[in-house]
Protein backbone atom coordinates (compact mmCIF):
# COMPACT_ATOMS: atom_id res chain seq x y z
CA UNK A 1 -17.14 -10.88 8.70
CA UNK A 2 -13.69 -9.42 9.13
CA UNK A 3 -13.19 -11.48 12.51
CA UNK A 4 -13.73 -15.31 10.66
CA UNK A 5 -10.37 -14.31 9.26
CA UNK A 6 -8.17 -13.18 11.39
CA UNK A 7 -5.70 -15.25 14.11
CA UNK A 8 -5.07 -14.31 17.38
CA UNK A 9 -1.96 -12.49 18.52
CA UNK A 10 0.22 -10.06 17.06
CA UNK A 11 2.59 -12.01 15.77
CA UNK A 12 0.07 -13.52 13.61
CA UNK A 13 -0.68 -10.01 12.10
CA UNK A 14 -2.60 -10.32 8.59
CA UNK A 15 -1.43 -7.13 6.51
CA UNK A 16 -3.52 -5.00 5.36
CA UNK A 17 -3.66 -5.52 1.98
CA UNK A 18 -3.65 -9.28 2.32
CA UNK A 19 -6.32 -9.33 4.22
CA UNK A 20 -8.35 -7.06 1.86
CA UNK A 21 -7.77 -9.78 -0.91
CA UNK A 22 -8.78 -12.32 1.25
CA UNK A 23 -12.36 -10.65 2.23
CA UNK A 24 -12.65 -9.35 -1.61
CA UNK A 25 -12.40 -5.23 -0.77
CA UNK A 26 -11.32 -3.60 -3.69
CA UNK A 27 -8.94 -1.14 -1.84
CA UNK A 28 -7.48 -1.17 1.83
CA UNK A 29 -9.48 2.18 2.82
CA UNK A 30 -12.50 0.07 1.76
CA UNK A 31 -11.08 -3.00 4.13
CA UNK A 32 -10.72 -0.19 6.87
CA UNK A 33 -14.31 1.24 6.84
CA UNK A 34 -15.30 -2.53 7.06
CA UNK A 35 -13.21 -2.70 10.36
CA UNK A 36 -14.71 0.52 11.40
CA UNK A 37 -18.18 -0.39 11.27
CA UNK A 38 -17.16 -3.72 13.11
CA UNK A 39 -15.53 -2.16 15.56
CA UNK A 40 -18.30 0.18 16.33
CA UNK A 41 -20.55 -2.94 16.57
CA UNK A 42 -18.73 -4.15 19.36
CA UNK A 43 -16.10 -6.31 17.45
CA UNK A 44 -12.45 -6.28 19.00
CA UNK A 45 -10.45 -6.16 15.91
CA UNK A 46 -6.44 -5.28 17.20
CA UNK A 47 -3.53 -4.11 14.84
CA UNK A 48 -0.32 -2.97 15.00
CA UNK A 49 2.14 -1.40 13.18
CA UNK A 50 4.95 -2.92 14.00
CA UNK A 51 7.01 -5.36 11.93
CA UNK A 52 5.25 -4.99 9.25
CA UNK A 53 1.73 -4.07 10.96
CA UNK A 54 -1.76 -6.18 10.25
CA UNK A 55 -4.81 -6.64 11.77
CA UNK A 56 -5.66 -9.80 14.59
CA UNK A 57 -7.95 -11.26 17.18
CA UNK A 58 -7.05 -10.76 21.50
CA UNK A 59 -5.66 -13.47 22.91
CA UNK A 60 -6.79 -12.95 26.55
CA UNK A 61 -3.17 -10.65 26.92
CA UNK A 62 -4.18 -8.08 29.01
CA UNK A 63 -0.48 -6.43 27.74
CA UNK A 64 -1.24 -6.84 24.12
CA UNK A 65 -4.87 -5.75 24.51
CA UNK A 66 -3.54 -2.43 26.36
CA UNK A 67 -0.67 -1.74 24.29
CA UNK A 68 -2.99 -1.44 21.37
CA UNK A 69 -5.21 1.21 23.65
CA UNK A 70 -2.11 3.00 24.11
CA UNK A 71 -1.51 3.68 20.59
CA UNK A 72 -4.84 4.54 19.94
CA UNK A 73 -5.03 7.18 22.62
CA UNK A 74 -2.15 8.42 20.97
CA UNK A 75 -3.16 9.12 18.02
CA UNK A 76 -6.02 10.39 19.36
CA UNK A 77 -3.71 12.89 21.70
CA UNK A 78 -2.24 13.83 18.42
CA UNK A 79 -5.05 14.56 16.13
CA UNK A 80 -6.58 16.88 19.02
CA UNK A 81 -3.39 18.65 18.60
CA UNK A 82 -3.70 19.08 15.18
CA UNK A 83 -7.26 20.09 15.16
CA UNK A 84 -6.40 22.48 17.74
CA UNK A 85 -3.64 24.29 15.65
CA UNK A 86 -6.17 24.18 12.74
CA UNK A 87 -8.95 25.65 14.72
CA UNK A 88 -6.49 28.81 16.09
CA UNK A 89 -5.77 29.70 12.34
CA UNK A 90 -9.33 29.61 11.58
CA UNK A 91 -10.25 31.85 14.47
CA UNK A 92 -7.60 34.08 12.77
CA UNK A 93 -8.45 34.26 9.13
CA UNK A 94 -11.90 35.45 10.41
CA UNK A 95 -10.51 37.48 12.82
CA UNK A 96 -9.02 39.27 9.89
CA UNK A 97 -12.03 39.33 7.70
């Protein structure tokens, strides 16, 4: 659904918000669950967040393709981190109960 709208190449970026009015989601988090759920069906729906950030389709650029990986990994790097800090002050409020 998401994909039939969206252009190939960063540089041809569709913002967030613009693309949720143009698919008819009534928020941007509702546009991004959307875009989850494709995802996890196998879709390959990039973004970026650069100049401006949006959402578009590979173009067959192996640099663009990994470059979005990259970013992904780390976030992912730095939500473990956070988990992790949140998880030792749990372990210590119970340690204290």
């Amino acid at each position: 659904m998401i994909e039939k709208f969206l252009l190939e190449g960063k540089q041809n970026a569709i913002k967030s918000q613009q693309l949720a009015d143009l698919v008819g989601c009534k928020s941007v988090r509702e546009l991004q669950e959307i875009i989850a759920t494709e995802r996890a069906a196998g879709a390959v729906i990039l973004s970026t967040c650069r100049r401006g950030g949006g959402y578009f389709l590979p173009t067959g650029n192996r640099r663009e393709v990994s470059e979005y990986i990259q970013t992904l990994r780390n976030r992912a790097k730095n939500t473990l981190v956070a988990i992790e800090s949140a998880e030792e002050y749990l372990k210590r409020l119970e340690s204290d109960e």
